[in-house]
Protein backbone atom coordinates (compact mmCIF):
# COMPACT_ATOMS: atom_id res chain seq x y z
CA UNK A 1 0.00 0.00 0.00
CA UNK A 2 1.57 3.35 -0.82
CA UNK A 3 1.71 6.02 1.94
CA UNK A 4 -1.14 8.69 2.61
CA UNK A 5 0.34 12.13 1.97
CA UNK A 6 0.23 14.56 5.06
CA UNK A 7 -0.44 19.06 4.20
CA UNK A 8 -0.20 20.55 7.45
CA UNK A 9 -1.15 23.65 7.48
CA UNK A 10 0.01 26.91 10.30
CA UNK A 11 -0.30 30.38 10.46
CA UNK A 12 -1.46 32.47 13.34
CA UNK A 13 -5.49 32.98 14.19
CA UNK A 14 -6.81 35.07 11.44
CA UNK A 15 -4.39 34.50 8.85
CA UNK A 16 -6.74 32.57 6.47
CA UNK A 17 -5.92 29.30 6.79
CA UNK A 18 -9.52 27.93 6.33
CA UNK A 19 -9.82 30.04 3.44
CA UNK A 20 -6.94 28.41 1.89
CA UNK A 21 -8.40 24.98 2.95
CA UNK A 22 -11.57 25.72 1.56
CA UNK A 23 -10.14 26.90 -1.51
CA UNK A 24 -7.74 23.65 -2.22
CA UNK A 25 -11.23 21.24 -1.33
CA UNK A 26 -12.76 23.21 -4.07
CA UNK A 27 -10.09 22.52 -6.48
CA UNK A 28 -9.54 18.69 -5.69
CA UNK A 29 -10.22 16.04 -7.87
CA UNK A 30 -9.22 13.62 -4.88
CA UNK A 31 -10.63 12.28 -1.89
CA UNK A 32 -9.36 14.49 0.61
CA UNK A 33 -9.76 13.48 4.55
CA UNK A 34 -8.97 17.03 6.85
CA UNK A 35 -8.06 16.76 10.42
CA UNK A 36 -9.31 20.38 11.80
CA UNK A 37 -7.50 21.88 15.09
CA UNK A 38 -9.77 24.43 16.69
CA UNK A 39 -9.55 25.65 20.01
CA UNK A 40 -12.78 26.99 20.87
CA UNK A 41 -15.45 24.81 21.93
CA UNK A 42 -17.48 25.31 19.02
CA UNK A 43 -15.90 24.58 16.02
CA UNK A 44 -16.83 26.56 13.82
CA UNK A 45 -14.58 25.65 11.05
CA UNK A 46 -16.20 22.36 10.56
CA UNK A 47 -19.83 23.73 9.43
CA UNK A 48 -17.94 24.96 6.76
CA UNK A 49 -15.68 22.26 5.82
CA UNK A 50 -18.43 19.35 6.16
CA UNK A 51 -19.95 19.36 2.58
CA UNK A 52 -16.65 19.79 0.78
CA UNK A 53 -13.94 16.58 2.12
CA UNK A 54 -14.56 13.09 2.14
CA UNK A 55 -13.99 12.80 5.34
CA UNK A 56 -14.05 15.54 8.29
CA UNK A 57 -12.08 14.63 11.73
CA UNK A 58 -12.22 17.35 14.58
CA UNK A 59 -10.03 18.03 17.47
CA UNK A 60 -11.30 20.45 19.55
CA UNK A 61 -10.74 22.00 22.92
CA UNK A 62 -6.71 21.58 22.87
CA UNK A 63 -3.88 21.89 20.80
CA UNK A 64 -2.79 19.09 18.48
CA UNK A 65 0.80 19.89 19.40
CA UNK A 66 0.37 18.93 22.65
CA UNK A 67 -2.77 17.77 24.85
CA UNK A 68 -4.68 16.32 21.84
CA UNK A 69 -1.26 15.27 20.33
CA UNK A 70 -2.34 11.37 20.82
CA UNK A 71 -5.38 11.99 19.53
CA UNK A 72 -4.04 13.04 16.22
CA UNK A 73 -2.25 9.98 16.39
CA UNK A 74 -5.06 7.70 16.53
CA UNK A 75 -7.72 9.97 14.04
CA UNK A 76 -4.41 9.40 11.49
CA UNK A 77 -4.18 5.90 11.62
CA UNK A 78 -8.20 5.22 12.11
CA UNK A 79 -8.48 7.33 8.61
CA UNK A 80 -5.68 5.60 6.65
CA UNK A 81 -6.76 2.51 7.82
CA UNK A 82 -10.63 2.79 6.88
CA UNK A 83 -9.25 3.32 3.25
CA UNK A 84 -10.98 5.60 0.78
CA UNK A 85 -9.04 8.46 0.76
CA UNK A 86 -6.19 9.86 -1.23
CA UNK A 87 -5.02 12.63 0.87
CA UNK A 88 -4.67 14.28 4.65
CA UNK A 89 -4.78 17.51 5.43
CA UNK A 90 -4.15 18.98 8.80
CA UNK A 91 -5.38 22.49 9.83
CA UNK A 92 -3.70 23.16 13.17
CA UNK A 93 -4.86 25.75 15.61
CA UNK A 94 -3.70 29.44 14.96
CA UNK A 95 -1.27 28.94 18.41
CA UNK A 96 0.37 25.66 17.42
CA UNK A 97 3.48 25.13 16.91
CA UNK A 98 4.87 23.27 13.72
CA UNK A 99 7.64 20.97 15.23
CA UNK A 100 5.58 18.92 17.25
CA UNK A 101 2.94 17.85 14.97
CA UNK A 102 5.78 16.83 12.58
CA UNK A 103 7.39 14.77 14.61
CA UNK A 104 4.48 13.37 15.30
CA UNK A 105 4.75 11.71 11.68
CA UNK A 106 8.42 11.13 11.97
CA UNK A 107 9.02 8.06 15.03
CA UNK A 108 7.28 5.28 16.97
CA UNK A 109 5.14 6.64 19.70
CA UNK A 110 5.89 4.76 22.47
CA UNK A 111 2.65 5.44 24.47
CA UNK A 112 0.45 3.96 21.63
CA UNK A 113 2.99 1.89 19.89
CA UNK A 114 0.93 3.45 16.36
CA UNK A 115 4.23 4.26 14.00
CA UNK A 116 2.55 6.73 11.12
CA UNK A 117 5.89 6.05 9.34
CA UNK A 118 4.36 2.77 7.96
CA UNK A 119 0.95 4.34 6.60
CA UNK A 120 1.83 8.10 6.10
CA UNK A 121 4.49 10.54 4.49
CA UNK A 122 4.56 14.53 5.56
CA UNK A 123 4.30 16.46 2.32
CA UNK A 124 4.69 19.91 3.10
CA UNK A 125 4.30 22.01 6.09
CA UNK A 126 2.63 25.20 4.57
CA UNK A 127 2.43 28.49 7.26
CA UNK A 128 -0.63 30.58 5.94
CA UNK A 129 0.99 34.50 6.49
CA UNK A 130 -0.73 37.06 6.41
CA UNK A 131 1.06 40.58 4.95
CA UNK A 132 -0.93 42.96 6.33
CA UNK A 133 -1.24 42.12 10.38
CA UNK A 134 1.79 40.06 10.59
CA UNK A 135 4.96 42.72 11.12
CA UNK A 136 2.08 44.39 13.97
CA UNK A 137 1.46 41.18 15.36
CA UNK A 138 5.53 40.23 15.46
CA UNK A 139 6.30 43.37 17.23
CA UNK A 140 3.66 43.54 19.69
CA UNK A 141 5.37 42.48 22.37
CA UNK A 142 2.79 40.45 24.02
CA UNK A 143 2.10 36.79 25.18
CA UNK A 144 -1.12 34.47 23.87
CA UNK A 145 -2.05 34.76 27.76
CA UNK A 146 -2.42 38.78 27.37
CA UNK A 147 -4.17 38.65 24.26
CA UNK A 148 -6.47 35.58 26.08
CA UNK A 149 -5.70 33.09 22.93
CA UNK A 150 -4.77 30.54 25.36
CA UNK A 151 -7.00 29.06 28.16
CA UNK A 152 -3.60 27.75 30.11
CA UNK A 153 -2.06 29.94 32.45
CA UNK A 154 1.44 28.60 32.41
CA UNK A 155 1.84 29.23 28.43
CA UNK A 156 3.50 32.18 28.63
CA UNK A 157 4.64 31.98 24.72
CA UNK A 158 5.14 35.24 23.29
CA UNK A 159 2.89 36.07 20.22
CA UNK A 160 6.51 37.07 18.24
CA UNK A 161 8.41 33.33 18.99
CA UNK A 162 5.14 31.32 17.94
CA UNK A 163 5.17 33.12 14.67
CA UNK A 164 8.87 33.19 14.10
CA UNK A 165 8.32 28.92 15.01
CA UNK A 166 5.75 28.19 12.35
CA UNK A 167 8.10 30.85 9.67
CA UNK A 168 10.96 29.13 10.32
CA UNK A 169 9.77 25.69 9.76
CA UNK A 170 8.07 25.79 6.89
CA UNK A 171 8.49 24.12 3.13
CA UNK A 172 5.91 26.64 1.63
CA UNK A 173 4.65 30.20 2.45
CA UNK A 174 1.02 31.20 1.17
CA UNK A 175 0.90 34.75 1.98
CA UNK A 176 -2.53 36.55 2.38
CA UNK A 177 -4.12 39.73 2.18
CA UNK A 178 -0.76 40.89 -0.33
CA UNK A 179 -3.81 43.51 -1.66
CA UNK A 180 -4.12 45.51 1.49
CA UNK A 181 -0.13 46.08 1.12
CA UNK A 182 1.37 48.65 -1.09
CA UNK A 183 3.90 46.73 -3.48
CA UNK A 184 7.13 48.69 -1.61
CA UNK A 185 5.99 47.00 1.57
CA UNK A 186 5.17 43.45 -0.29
CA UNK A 187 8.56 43.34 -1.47
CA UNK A 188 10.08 44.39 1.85
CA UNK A 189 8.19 41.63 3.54
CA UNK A 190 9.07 39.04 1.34
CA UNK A 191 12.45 39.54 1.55
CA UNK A 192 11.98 39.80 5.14
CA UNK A 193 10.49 36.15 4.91
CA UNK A 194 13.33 35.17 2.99
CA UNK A 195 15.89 36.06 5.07
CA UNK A 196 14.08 34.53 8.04
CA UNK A 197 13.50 31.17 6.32
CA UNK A 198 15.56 30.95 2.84
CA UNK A 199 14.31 27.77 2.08
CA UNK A 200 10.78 28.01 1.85
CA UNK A 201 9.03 28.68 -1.23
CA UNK A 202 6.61 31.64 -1.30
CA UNK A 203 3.41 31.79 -3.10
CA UNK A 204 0.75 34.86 -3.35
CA UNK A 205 -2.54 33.64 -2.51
CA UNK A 206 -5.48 36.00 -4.75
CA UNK A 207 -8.32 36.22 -2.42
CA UNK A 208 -7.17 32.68 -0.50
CA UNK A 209 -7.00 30.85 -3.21
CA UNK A 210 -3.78 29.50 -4.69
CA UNK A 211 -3.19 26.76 -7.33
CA UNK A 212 -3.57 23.26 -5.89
CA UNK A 213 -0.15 22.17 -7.17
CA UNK A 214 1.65 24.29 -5.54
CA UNK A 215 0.59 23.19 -2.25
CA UNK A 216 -0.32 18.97 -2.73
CA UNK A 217 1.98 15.76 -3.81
CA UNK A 218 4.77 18.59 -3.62
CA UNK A 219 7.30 15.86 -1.44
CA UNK A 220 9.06 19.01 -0.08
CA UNK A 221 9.31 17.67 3.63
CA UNK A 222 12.47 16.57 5.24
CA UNK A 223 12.44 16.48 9.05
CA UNK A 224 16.57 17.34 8.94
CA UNK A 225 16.36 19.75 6.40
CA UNK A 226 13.51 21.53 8.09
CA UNK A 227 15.46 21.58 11.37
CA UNK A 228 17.69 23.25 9.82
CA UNK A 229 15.96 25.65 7.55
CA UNK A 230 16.00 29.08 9.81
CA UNK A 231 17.64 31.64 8.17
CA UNK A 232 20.25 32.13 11.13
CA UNK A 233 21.33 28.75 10.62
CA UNK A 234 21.72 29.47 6.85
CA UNK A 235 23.67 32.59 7.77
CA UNK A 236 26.09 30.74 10.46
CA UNK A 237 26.83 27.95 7.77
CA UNK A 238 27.20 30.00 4.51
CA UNK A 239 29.86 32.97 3.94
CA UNK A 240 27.40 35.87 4.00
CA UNK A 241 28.03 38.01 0.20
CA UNK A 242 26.27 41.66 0.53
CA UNK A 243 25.07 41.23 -3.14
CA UNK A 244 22.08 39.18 -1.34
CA UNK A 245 20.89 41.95 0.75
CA UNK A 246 17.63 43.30 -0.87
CA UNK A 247 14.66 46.18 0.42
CA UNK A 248 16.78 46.79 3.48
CA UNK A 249 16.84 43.72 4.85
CA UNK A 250 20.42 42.88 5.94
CA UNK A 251 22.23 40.19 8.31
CA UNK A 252 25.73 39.44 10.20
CA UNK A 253 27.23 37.14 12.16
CA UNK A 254 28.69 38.67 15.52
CA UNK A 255 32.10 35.97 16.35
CA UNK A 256 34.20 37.15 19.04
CA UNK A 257 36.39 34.45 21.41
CA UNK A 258 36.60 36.94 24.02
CA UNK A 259 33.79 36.91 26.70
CA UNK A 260 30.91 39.42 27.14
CA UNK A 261 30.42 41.60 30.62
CA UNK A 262 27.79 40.51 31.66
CA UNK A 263 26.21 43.98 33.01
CA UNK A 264 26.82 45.78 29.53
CA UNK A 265 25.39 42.75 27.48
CA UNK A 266 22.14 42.87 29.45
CA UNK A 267 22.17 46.67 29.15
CA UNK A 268 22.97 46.64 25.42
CA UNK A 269 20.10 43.69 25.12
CA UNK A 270 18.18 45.86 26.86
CA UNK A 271 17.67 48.90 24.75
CA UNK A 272 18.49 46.34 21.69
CA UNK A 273 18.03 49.09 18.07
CA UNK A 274 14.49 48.17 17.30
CA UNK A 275 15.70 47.57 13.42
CA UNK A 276 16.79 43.80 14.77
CA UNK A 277 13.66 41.78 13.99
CA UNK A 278 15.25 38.37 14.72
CA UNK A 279 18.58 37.22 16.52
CA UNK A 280 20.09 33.73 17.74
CA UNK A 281 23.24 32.43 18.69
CA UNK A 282 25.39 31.67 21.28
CA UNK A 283 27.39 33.68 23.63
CA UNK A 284 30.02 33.54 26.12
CA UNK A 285 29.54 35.00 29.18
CA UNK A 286 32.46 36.00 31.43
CA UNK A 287 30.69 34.98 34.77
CA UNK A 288 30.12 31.70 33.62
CA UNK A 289 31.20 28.10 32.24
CA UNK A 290 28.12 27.28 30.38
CA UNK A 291 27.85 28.24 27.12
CA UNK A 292 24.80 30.69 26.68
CA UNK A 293 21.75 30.50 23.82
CA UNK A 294 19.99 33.31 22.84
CA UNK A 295 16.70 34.14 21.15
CA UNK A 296 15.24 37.09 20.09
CA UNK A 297 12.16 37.64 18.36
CA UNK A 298 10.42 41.10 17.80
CA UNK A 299 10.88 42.24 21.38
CA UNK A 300 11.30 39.04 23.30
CA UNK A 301 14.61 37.64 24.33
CA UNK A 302 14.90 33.97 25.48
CA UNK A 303 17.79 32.64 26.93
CA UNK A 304 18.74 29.33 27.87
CA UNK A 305 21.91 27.02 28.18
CA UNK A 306 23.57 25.33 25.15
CA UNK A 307 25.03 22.33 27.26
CA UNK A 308 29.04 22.54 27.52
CA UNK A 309 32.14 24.07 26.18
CA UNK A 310 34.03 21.39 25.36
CA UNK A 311 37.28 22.96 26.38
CA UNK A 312 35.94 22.31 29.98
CA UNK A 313 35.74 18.52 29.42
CA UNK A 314 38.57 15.90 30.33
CA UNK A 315 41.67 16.07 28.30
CA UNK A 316 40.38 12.51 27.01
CA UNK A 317 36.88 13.29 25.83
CA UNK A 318 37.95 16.49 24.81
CA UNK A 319 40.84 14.98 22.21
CA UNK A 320 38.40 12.29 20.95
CA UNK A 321 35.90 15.04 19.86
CA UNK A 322 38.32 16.56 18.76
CA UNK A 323 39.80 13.85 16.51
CA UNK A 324 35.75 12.98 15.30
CA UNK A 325 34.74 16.86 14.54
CA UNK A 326 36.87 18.55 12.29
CA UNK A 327 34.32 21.50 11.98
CA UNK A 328 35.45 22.49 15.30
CA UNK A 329 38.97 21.27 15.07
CA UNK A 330 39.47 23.95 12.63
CA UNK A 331 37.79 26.60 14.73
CA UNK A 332 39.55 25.29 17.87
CA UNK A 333 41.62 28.19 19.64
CA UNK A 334 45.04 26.94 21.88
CA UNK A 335 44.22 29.13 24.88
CA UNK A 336 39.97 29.17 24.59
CA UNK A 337 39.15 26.34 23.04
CA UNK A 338 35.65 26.53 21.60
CA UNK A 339 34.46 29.34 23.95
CA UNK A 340 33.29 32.20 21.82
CA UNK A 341 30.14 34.06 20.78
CA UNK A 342 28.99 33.17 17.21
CA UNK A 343 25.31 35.40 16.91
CA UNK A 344 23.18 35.96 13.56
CA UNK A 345 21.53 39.05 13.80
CA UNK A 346 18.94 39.78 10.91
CA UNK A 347 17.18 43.67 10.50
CA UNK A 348 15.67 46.04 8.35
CA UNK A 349 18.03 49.11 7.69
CA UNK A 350 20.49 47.74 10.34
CA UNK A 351 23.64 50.42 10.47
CA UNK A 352 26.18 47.03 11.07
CA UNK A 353 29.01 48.84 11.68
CA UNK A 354 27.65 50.68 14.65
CA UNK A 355 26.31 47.39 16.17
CA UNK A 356 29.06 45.84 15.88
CA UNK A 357 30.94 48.23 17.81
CA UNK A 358 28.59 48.68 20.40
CA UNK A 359 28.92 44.86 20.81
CA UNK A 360 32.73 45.05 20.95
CA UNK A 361 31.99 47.69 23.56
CA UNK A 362 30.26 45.45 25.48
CA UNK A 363 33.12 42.79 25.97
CA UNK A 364 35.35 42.08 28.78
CA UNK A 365 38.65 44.32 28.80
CA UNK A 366 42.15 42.05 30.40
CA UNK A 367 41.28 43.78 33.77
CA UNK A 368 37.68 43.36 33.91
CA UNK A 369 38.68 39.27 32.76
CA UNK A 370 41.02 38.90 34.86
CA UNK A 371 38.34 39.54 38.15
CA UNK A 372 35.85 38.27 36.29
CA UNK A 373 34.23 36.36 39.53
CA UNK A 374 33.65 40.10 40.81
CA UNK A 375 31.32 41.09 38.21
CA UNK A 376 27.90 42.05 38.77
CA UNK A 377 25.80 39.41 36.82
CA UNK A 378 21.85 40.76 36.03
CA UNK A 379 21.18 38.12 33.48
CA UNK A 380 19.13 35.38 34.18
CA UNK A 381 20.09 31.79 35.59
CA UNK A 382 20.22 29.75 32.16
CA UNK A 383 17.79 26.39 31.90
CA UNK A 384 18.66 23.94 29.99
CA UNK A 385 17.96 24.64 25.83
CA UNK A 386 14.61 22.84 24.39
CA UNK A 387 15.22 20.44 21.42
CA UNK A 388 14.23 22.38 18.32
């Protein structure tokens, strides 16, 4: 039997995703089953959906991405299984995240022991964007709680990292509402998009609708190869040429091996030039052995730990990584190590050569290292990173 193909479909609430959907169930010529994600009690996506699929599964009152993620599970393989359909598509709830749905298709689960693998192959994750809301929405500043898009009080997700999550994940961007946008601004934002996630295709929707090819039996998904999609990773892996830089949107890598001060790296973070729209990396901190991660989207900063310099492991593990990775072999400094900040910051009409002096400005001076212990440290305690 061949395997069911998977659309998922993101984009924050109000973007158009069930537009879209409605539009490709319109165009099919298949039997199309849709999974819909909806996290009010009433669903209303369904009425709509009902007399255009073969089959209509919904999971409400949760998030597929987590609580109802074993549910999806079991809806997959009950549909695949009861035959009669050519295709899935999955329309997840405006505040889910990408990653964990995927995955979902990619491994065993060991609670159910169902393995999609067998039955089912991820297409394409498509994130519905819309033009005209999304830069206001990125740079609002505020959490899902605040704007009361999420009935759980420990989410404390900031609106800007669940939209930067579902952009840089993403095989295929539909963006929506391009007719409310000047054509200046269109081009600004999808080179913004670009930068953020230079892998993903990006196709104009005309009042929702797009062709159905563009979306469907695409076989653009690649769990690795999304992992690795974000434009920061792109810009830490691949020399960085000017020539690319288009509308004013710009990006450098920060790499220094000498450690930051920790009171004028949280004061620089904190009045960070509002032209940075998206930053990650990781930094050394003078204060402290553990290699630091951060990640900024819009106005929220996340920080976490990034495990271990491996210049502070035995001399013995240390020369067999060593000998395995010659990546860092070549990078490998006599007297740090691996300790060093490598950051990607990405803006819109960024002066670079000012940042990066106010960065440089913001490292540790041979007096200031050598008492290191003695400096005030305002940053907060790092947890460890999340698998991304």
């Amino acid at each position: 039997m061949s395997k069911i193909p998977v659309s998922v479909l993101s984009g924050y609430l109000g973007a158009g995703k069930t537009t879209l959907l409605n539009s490709m169930l319109t165009q099919a010529t298949e039997r199309i089953a849709v999974i819909v994600n909806d996290m009010s009690e009433v669903n209303i996506d369904a009425a709509l959906l009902a007399r255009s699929t073969e089959e209509l599964v919904e999971l409400s009152n949760g998030c597929i991405c987590c609580t109802l993620r074993e549910d999806l599970l079991r809806e997959v393989e009950n549909l695949v299984e009861k035959g009669g359909i050519d295709a899935i598509v999955i329309e997840s709830t405006g505040i889910s995240e990408p990653i964990p749905v995927a995955q979902t298709f990619t491994y065993i689960d060991e609670e159910t022991g169902i393995d999609l693998t067998e039955i089912c192959e991820l297409d394409a994750m498509i994130t519905v964007v819309d033009a005209y809301r999304f830069m206001n929405d990125y740079a609002s500043g505020e959490t899902l709680l605040e704007r009361k898009q999420t009935d759980d009080a420990t989410d404390q997700r900031d609106v800007s990292d669940l939209l930067v999550d579902q952009l840089e994940f993403a095989n295929i961007f539909v963006i929506t509402k391009s007719d409310l946008v000047n054509k200046d601004y269109l081009q600004q934002f999808q080179a913004f998009l670009a930068r953020i996630n230079p892998k993903s295709e990006q196709h104009l929707a005309v009042n929702g609708e797009i062709d159905l090819t563009k979306l469907m039996h695409r076989q653009l998904f690649n769990f690795d190869e999304a992992s690795t999609a974000a434009g920061w990773i792109h810009e830490l892996e691949h020399e960085h040429t000017p020539e690319t830089e288009e509308y004013g949107i710009t990006s450098f890598v920060y790499r220094r091996k000498r450690p930051f001060h920790p009171q004028r790296w949280h004061d620089w973070l904190a009045e960070m030039p509002v032209e940075i729209v998206r930053s990650k990396g990781f930094f050394w901190l003078a204060t402290r052995d553990m290699p630091g991660l951060i990640s900024q989207a819009g106005v929220s900063i996340q920080f976490s730990g990034a495990g271990e310099w491996v210049a502070t492991l035995s001399e013995h593990e240390k020369q067999q990584i060593l000998i395995e990775d010659n990546e860092l072999r070549a990078k490998w400094d006599e007297t740090y190590g691996d300790r060093a900040s490598e950051i990607v910051f990405i803006g819109i009409d960024m002066d670079v050569k000012q940042m990066i002096e106010e960065l440089d400005s913001c490292l540790v001076n041979d007096e200031e290292w050598a008492t290191s212990e003695h400096l005030a440290d305002p940053l907060p305690q790092f947890v460890a990173a999340m698998q991304e």
